[in-house]
Protein backbone atom coordinates (compact mmCIF):
# COMPACT_ATOMS: atom_id res chain seq x y z
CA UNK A 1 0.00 0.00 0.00
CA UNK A 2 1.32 3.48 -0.54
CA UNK A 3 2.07 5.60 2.07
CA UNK A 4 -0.20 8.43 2.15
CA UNK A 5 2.92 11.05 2.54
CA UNK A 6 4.50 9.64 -0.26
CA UNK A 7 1.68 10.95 -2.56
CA UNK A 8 1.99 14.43 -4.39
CA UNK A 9 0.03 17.32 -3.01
CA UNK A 10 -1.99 17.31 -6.76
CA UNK A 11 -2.99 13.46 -5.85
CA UNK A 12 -3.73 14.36 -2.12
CA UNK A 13 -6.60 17.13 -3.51
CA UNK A 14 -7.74 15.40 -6.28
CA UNK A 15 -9.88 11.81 -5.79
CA UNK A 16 -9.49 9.38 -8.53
CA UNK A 17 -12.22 10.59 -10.44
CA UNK A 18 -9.88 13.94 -11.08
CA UNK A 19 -13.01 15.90 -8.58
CA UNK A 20 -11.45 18.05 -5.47
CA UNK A 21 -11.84 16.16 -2.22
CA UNK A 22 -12.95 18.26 0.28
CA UNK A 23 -10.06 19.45 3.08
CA UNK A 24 -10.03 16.57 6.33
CA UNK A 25 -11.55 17.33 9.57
CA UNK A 26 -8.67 18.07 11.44
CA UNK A 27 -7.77 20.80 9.65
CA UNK A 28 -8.96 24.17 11.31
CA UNK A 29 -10.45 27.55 9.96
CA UNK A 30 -7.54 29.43 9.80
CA UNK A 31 -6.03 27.02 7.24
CA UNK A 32 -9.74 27.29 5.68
CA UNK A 33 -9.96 31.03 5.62
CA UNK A 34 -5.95 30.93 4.72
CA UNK A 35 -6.84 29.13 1.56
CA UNK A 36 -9.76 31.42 0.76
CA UNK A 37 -7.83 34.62 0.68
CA UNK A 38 -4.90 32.62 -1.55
CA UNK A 39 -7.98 31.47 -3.86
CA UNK A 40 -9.18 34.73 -3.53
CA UNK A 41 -5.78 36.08 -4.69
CA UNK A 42 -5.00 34.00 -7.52
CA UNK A 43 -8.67 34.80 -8.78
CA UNK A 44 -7.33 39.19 -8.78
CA UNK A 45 -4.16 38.09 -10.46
CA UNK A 46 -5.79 35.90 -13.10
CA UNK A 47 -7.86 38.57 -13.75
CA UNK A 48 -4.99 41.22 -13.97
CA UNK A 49 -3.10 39.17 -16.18
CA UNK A 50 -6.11 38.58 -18.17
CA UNK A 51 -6.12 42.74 -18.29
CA UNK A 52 -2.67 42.85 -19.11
CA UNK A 53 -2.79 40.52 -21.33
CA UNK A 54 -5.61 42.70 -23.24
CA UNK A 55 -3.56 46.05 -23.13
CA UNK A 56 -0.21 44.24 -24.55
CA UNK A 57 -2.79 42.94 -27.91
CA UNK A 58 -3.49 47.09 -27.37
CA UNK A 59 -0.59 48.26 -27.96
CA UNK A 60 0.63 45.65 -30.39
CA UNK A 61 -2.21 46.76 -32.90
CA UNK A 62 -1.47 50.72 -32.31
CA UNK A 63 2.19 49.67 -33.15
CA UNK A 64 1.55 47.83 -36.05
CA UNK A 65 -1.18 51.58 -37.06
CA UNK A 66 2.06 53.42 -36.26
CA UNK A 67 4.04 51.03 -38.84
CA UNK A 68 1.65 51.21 -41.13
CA UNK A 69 1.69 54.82 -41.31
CA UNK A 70 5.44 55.40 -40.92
CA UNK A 71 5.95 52.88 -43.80
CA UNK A 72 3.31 55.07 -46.48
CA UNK A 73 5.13 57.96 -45.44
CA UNK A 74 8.42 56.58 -46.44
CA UNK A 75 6.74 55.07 -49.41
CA UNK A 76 5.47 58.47 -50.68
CA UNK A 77 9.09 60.29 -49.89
CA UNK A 78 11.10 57.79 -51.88
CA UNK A 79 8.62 58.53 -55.04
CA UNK A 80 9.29 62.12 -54.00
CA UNK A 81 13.05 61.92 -54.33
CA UNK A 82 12.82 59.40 -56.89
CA UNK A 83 10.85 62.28 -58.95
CA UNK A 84 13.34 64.66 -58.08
CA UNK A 85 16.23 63.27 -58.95
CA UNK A 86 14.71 62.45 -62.46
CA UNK A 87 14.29 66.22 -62.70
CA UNK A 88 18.44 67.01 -61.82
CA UNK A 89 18.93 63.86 -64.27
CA UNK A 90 17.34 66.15 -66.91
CA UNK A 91 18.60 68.83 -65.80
CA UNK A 92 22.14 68.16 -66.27
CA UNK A 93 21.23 66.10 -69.28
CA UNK A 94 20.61 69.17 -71.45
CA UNK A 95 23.04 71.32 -69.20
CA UNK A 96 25.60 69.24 -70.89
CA UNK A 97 24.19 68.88 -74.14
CA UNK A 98 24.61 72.81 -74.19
CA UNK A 99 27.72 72.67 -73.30
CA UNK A 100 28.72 70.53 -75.90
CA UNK A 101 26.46 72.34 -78.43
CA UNK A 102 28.40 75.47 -77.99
């Protein structure tokens, strides 16, 4: 027979059927209440996590806006100094064909 110590705490809690056996007599209400306020605890930090959890998905979407935008605005200055250095291109072009002209 196993020795009850021996067990882990997950198969001291849990009956066979995988259900929560309820705490043994002997143990008193200030272990009881103890374990309430830790429930209670790990319920506010579930919930904060599930909170941050929301603001970081937040932020990643205004980031990836941000990109978005930062990448058109690059898009539409390369086209501008693409433009303009077709225009010095021509520029020159005929500045040198006048200078050989002459």
């Amino acid at each position: 027979m196993l020795d009850r110590s021996s067990k882990s705490i997950r198969d001291r809690l849990t009956d066979n059927r995988g259900g929560e056996v309820p705490p043994p007599a002997y143990v008193d209400q200030t272990t009881l209440f103890k374990r309430a306020d830790y429930e209670g605890e790990i319920r506010q930090m579930k919930s904060e996590i599930l909170d941050l959890q929301t603001q970081v998905s937040d932020l990643k979407k205004d980031i990836s806006v941000i990109h978005d935008k930062i990448d058109s605005n690059f898009f539409i200055l390369e086209e501008m100094l693409k433009k303009m250095l077709e225009g010095q291109t021509k520029i020159l072009a005929l500045e040198v064909k006048e200078g050989t002209d002459s």
